[in-house]
N, C-alpha and C. Protein backbone atom coordinates (compact mmCIF):
# COMPACT_ATOMS: atom_id res chain seq x y z
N UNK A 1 -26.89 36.49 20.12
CA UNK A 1 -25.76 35.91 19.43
C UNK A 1 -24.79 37.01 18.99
N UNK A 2 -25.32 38.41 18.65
CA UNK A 2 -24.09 39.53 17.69
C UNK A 2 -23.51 39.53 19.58
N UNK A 3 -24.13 39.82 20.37
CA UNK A 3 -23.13 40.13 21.43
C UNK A 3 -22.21 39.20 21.79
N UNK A 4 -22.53 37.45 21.53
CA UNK A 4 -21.60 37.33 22.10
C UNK A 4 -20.22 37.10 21.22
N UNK A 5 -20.67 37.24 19.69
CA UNK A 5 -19.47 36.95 18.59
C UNK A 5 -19.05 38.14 18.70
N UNK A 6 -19.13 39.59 18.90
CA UNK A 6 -18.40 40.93 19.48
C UNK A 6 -17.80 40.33 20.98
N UNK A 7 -17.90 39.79 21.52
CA UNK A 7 -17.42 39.60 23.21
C UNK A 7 -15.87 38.58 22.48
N UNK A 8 -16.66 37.77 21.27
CA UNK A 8 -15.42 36.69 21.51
C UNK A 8 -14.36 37.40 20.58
N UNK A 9 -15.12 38.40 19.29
CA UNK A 9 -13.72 38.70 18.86
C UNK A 9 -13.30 39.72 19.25
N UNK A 10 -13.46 40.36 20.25
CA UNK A 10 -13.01 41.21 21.14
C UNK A 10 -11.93 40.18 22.08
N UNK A 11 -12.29 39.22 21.88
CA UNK A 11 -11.51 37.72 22.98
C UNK A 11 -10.70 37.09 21.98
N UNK A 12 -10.57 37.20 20.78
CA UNK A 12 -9.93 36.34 20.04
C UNK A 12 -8.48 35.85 20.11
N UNK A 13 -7.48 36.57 20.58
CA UNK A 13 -6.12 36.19 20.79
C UNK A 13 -6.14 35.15 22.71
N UNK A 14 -7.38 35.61 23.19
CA UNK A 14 -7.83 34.61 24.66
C UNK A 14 -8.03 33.73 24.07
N UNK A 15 -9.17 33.81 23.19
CA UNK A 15 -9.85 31.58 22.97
C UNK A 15 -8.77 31.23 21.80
N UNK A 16 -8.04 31.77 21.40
CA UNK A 16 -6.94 31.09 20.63
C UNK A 16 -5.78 30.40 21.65
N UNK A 17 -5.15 31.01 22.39
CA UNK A 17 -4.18 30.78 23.32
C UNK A 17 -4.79 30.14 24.20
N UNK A 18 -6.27 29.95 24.95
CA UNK A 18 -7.09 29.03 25.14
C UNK A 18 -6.94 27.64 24.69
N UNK A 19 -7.05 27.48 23.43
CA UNK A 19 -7.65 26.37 22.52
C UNK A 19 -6.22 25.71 22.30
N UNK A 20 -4.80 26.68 22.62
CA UNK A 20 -3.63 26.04 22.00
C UNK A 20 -3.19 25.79 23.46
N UNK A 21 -3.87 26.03 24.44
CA UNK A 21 -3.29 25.62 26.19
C UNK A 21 -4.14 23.80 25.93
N UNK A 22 -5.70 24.19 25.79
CA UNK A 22 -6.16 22.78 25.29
C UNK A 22 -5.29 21.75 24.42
N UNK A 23 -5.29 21.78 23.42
CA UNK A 23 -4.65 21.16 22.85
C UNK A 23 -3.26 20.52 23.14
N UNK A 24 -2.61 21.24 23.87
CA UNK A 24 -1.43 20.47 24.43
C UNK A 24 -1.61 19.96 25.74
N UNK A 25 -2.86 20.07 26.12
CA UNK A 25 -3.20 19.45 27.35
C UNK A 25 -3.70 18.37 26.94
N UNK A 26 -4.20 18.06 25.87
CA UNK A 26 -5.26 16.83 25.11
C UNK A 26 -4.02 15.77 24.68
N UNK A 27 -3.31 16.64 23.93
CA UNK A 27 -2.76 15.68 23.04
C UNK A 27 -0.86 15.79 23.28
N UNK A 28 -0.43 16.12 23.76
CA UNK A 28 1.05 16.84 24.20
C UNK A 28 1.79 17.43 22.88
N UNK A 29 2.59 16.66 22.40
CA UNK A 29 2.81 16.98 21.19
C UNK A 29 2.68 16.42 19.80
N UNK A 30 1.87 15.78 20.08
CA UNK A 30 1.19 15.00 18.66
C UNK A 30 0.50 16.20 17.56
N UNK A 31 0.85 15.62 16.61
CA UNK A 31 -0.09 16.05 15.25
C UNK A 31 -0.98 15.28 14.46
N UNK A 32 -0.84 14.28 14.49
CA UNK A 32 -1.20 12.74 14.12
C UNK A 32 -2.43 12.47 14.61
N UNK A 33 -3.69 13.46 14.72
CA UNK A 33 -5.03 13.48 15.43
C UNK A 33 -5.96 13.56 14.09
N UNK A 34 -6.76 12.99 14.61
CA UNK A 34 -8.00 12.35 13.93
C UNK A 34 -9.26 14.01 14.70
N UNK A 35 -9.75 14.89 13.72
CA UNK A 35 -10.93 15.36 14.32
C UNK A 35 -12.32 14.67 13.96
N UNK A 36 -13.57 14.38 15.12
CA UNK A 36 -14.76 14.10 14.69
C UNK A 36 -16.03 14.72 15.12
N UNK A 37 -16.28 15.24 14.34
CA UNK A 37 -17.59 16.39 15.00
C UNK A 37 -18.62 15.18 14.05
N UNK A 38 -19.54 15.33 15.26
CA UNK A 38 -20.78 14.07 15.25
C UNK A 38 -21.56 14.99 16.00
N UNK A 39 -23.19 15.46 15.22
CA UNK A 39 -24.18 15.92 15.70
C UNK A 39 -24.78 15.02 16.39
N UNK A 40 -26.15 14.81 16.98
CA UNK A 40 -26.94 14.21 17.49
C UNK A 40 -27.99 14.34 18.09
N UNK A 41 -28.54 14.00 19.24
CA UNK A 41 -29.84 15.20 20.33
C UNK A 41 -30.41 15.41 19.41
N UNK A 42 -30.76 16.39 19.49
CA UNK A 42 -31.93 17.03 18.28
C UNK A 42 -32.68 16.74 17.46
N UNK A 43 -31.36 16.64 16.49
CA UNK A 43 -31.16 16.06 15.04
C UNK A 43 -32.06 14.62 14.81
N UNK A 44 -31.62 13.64 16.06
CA UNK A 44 -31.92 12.56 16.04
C UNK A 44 -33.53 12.57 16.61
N UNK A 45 -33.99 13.28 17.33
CA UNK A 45 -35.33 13.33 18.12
C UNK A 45 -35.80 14.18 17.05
N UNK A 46 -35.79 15.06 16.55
CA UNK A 46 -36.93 15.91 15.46
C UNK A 46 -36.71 15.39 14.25
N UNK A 47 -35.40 14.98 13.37
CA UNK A 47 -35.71 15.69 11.93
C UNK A 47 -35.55 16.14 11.73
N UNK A 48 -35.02 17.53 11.64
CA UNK A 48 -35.51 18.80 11.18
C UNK A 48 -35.68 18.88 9.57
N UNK A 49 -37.05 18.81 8.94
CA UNK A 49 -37.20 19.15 7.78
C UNK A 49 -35.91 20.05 6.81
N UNK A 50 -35.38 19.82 5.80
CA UNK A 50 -34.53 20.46 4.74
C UNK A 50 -32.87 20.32 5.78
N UNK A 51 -32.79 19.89 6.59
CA UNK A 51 -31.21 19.49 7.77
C UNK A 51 -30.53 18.24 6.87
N UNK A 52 -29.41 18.82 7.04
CA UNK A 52 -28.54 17.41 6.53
C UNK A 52 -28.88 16.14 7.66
N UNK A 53 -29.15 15.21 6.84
CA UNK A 53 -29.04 13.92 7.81
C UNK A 53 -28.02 13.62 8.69
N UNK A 54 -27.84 13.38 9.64
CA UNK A 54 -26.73 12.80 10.77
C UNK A 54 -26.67 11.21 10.66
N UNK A 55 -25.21 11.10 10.70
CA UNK A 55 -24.83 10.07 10.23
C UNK A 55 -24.87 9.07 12.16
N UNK A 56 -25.72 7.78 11.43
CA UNK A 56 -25.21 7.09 12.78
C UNK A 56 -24.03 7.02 13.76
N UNK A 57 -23.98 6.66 14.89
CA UNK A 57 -22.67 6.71 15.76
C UNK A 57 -22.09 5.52 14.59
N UNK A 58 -22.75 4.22 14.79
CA UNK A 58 -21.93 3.26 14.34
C UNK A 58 -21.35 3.60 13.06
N UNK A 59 -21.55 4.30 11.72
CA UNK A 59 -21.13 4.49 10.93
C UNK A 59 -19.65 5.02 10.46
N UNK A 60 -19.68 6.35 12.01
CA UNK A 60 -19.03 6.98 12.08
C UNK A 60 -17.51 5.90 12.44
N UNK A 61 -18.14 5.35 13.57
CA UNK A 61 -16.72 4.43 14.39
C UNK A 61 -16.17 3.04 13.33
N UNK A 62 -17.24 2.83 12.50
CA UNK A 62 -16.51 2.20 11.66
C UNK A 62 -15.57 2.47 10.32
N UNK A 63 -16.17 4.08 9.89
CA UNK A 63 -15.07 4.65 9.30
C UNK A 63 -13.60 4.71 9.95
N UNK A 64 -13.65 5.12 11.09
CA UNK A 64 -12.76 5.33 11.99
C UNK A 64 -11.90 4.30 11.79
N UNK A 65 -12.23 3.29 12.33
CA UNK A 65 -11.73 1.98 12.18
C UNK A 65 -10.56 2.04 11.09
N UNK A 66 -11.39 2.16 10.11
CA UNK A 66 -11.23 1.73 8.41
C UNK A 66 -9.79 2.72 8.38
N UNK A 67 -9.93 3.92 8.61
CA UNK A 67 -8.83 4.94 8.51
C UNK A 67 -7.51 4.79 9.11
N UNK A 68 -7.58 4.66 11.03
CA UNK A 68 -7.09 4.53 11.91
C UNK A 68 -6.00 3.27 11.41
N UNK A 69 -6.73 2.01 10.56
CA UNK A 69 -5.58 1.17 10.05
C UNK A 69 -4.91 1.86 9.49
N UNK A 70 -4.98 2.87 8.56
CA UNK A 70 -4.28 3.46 7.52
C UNK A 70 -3.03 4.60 8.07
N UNK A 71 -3.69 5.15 8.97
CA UNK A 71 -3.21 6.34 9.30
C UNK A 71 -2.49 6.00 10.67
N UNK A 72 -2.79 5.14 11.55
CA UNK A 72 -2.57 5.00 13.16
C UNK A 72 -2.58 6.26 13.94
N UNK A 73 -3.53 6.93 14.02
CA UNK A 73 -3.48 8.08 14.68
C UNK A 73 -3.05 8.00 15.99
N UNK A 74 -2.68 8.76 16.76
CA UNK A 74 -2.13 8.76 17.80
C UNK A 74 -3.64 9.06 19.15
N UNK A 75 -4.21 9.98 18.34
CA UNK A 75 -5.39 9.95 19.24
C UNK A 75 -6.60 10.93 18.29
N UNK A 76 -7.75 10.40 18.73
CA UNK A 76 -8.80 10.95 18.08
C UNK A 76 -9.39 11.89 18.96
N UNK A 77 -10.29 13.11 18.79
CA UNK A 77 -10.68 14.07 19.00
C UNK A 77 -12.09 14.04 18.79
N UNK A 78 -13.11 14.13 19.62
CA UNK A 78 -14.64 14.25 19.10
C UNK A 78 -15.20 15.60 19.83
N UNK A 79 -16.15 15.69 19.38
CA UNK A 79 -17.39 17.00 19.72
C UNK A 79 -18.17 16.27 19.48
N UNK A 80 -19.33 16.48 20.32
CA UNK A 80 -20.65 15.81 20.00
C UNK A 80 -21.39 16.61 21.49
N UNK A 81 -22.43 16.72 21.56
CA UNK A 81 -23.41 16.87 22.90
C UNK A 81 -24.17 16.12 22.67
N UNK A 82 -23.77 15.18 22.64
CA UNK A 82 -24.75 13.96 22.54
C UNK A 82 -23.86 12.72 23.61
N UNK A 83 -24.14 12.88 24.72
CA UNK A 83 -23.72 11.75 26.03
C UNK A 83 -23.88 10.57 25.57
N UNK A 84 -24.78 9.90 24.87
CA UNK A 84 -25.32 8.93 24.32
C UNK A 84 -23.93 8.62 23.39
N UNK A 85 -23.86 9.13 22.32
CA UNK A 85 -22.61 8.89 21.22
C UNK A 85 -21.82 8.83 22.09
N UNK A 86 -21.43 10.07 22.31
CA UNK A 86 -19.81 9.94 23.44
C UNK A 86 -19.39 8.71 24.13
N UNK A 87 -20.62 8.33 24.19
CA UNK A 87 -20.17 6.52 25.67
C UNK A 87 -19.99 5.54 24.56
N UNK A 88 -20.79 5.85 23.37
CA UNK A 88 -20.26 4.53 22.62
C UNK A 88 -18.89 4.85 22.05
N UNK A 89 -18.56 5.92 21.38
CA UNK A 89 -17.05 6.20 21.11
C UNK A 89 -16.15 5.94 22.16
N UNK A 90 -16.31 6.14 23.61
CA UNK A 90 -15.59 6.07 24.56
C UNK A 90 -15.27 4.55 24.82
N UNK A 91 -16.28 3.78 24.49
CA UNK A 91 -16.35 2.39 24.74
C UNK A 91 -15.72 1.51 23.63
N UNK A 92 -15.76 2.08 22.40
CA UNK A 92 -15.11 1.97 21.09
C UNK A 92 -13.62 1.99 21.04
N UNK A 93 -12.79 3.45 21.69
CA UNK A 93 -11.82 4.17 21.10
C UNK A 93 -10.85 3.92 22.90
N UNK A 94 -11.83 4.09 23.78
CA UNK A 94 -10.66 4.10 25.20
C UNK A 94 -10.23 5.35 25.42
N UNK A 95 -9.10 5.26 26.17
CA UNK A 95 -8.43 6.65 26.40
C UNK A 95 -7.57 6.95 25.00
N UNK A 96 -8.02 6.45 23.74
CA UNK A 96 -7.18 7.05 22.70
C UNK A 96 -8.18 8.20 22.08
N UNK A 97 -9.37 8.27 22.97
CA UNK A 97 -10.40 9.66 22.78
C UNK A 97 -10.19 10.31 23.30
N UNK A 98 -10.31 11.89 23.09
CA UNK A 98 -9.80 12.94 24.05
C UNK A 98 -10.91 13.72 23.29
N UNK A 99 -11.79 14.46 24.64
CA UNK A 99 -12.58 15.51 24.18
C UNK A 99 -12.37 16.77 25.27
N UNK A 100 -13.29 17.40 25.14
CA UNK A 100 -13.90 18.59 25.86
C UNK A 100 -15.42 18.66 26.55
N UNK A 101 -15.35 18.59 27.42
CA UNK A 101 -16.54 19.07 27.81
C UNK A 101 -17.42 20.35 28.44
N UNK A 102 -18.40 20.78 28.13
CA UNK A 102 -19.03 21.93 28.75
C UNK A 102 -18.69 21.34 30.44
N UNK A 103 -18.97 22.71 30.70
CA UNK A 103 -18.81 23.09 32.48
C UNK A 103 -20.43 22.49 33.24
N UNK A 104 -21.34 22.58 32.44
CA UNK A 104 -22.52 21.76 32.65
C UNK A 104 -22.79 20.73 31.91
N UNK A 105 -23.45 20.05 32.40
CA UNK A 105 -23.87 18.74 31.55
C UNK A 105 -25.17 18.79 31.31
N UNK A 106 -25.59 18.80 29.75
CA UNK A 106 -26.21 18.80 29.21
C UNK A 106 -28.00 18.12 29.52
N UNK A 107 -28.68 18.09 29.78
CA UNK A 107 -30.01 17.48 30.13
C UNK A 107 -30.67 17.81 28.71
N UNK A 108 -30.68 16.23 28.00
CA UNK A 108 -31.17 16.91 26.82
C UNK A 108 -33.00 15.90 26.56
N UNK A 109 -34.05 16.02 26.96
CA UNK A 109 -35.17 15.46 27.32
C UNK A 109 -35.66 14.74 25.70
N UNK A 110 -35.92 13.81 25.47
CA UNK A 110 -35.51 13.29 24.13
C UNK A 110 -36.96 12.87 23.31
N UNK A 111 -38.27 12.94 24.83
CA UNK A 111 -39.75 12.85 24.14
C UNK A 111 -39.89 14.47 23.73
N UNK A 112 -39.43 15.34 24.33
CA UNK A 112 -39.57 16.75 24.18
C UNK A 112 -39.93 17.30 22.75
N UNK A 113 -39.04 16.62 21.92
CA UNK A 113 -38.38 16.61 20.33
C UNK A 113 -38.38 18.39 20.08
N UNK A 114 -37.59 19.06 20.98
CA UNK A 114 -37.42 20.52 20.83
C UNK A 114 -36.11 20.74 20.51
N UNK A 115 -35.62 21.55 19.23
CA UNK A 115 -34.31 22.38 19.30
C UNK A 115 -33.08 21.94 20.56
N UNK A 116 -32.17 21.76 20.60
CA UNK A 116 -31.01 21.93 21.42
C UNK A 116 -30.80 23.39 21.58
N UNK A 117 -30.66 24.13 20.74
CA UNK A 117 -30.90 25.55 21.31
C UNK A 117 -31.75 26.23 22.22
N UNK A 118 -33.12 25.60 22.50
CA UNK A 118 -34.28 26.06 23.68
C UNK A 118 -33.36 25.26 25.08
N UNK A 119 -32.51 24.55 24.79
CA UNK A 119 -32.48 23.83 26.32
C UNK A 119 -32.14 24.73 26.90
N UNK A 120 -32.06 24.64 28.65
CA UNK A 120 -31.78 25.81 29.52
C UNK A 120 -30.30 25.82 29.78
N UNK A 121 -29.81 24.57 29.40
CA UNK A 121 -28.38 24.32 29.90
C UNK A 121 -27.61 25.01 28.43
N UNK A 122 -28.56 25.28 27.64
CA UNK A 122 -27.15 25.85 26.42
C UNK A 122 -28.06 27.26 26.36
N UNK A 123 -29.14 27.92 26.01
CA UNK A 123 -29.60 28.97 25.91
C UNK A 123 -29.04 29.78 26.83
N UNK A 124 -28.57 30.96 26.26
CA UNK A 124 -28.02 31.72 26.71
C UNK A 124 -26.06 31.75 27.20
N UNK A 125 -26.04 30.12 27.24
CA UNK A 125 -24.57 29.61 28.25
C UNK A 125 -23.70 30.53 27.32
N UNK A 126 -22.78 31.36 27.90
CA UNK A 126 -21.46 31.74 27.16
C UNK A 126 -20.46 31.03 26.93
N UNK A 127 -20.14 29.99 28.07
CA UNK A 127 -19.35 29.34 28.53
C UNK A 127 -19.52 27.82 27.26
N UNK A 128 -20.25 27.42 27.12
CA UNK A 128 -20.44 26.53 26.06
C UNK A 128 -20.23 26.83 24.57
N UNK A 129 -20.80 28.09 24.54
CA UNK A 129 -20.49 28.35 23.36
C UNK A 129 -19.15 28.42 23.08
N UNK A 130 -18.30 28.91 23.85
CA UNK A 130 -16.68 29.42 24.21
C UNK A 130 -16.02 28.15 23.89
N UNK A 131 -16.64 26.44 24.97
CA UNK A 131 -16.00 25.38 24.61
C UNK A 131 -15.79 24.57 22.99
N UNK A 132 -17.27 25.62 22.54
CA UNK A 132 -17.54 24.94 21.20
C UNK A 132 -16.80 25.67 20.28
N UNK A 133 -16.60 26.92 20.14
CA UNK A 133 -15.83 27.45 18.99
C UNK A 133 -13.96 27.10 19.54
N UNK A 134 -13.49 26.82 21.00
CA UNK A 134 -12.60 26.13 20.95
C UNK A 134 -12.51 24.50 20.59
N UNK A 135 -12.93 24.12 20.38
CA UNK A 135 -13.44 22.86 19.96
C UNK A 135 -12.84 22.71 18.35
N UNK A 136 -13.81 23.85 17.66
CA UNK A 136 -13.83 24.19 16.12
C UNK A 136 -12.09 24.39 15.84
N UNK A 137 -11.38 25.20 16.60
CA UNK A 137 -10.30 25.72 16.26
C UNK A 137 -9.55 24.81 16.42
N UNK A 138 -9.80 23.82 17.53
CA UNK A 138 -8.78 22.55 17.83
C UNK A 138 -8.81 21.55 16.35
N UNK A 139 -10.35 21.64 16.16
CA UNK A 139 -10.45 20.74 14.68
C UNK A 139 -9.73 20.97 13.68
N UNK A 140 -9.48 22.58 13.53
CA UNK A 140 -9.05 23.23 12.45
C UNK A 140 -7.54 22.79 12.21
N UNK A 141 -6.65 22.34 13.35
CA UNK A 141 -5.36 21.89 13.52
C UNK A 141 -5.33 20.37 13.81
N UNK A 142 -6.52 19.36 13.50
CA UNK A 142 -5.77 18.46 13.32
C UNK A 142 -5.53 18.04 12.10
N UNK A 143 -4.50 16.93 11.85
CA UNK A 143 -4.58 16.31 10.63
C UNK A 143 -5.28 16.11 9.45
N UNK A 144 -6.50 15.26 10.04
CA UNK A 144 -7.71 14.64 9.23
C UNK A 144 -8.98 14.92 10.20
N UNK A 145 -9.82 14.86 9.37
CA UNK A 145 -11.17 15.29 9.88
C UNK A 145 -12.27 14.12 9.13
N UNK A 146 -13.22 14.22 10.18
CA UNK A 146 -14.58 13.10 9.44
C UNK A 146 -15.63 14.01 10.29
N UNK A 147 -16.40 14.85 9.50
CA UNK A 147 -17.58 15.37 10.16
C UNK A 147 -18.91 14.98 9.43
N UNK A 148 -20.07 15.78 9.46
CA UNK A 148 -21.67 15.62 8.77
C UNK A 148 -21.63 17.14 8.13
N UNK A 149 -22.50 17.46 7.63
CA UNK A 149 -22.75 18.58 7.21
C UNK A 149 -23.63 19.54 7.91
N UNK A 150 -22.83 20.56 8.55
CA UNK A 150 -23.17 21.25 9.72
C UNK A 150 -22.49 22.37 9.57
N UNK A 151 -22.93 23.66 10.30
CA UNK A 151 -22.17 25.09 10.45
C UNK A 151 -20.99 24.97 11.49
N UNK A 152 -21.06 24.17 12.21
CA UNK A 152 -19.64 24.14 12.81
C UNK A 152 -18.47 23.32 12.17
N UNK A 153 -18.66 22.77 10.89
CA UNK A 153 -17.76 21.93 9.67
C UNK A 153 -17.60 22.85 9.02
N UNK A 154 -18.32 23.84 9.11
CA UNK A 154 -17.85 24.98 7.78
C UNK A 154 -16.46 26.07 8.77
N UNK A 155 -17.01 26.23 9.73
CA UNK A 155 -15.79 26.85 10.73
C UNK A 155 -14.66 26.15 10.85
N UNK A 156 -14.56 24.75 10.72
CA UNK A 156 -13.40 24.20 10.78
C UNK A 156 -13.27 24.33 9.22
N UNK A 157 -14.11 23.88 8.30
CA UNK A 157 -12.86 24.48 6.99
C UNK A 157 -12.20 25.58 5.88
N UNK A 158 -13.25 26.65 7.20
CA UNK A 158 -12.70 28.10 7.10
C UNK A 158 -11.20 28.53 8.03
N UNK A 159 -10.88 27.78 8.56
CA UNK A 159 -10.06 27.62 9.50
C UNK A 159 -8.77 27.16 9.26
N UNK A 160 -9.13 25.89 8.75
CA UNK A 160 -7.51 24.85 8.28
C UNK A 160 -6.78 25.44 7.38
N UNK A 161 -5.16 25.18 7.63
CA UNK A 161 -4.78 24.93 6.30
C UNK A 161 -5.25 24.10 5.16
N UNK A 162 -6.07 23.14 5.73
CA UNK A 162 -6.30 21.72 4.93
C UNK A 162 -6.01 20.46 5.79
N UNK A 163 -6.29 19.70 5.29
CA UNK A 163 -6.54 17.93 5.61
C UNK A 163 -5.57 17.08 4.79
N UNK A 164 -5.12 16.46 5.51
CA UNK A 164 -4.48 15.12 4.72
C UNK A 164 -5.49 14.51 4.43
N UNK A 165 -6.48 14.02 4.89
CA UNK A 165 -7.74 13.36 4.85
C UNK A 165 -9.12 14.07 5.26
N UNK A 166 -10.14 13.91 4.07
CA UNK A 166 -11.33 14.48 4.79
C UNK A 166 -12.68 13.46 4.27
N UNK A 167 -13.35 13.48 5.55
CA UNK A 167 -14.20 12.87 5.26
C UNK A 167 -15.68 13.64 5.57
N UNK A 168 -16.99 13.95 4.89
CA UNK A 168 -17.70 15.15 4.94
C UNK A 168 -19.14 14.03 4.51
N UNK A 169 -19.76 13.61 5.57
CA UNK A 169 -21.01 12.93 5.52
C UNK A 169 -22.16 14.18 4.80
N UNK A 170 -22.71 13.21 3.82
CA UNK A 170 -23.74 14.08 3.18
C UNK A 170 -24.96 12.83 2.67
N UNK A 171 -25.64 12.82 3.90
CA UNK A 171 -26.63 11.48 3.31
C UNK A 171 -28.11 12.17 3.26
N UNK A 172 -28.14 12.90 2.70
CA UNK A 172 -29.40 13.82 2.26
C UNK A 172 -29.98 14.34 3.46
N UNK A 173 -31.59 14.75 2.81
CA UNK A 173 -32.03 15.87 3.82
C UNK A 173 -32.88 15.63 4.57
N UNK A 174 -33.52 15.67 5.59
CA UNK A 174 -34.51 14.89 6.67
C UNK A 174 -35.84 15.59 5.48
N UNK A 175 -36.92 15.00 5.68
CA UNK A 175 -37.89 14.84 4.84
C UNK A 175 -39.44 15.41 5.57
């Protein structure tokens, strides 16, 4: 991991100008974006003892809902490696979802109940990691945000100016 956070901020003015080529490829010139970082995989197959709980898909899309009257976003934004969520948001939201995806697709074995970090498709990947901290930075510039309580929520709100709206799931700790 120190090598590859020396590789990226040695890269930092790349995955910035990166993340701002993304973003106007996602969204053209809108500001009016909804970010949603939604864990899953893992989380949902282990538990992990003392982990913030992950909030259901459905929970999430019905906040959405609830907001989206309020706000009419122009388009929403998710992260998740979780294929599973993604199809129901996709099936939810339409083409008013716009994500990112890794260059591989994820095989995430779900009797396994092992870490997302041991998988072979993310251990080691540079390239994923790269999509994910552009991901973070795209979050960091939208509008409003609805995440769980996670280290990649803390990068986006080390990041922002701030939120018109934030929404920060905290439904205790797996047991």
């Amino acid at each position: 991991m120190a090598q590859f956070c020396k590789k990226i901020y040695t890269n930092k003015k790349n995955l910035i100008k990166e993340s701002n080529i993304n973003r106007q490829k996602l969204f053209q010139n809108s500001n009016n974006i909804l970010g949603v970082l939604i864990r899953g995989t893992d989380y949902i197959s282990i538990n992990p003892k003392g982990h913030p709980v992950a909030p259901k898909a459905e929970m999430v899309i019905q906040d959405i809902i609830t907001i989206d009257k309020k706000y009419k976003y122009d388009w929403i934004f998710i992260a998740t490696e979780n294929n599973i969520i993604r199809n129901k948001f996709i099936k939810e939201f339409g083409d008013k979802l716009k994500y990112l995806l890794p260059k591989e697709n994820i095989q995430y074995i779900y009797a396994n109940n092992t870490y997302l970090t041991f998988n072979q498709g993310i251990k080691g990947n540079l390239e994923n990691l790269k999509i994910y901290l552009i991901n973070i930075i795209i979050f960091s510039k939208c509008i409003d945000i609805i995440t769980s309580r996670k280290n990649g929520s803390i990068g986006i709100f080390i990041l922002t100016e701030g939120f018109r709206y934030n929404k920060v799931y905290y439904l205790g700790l797996y047991r």
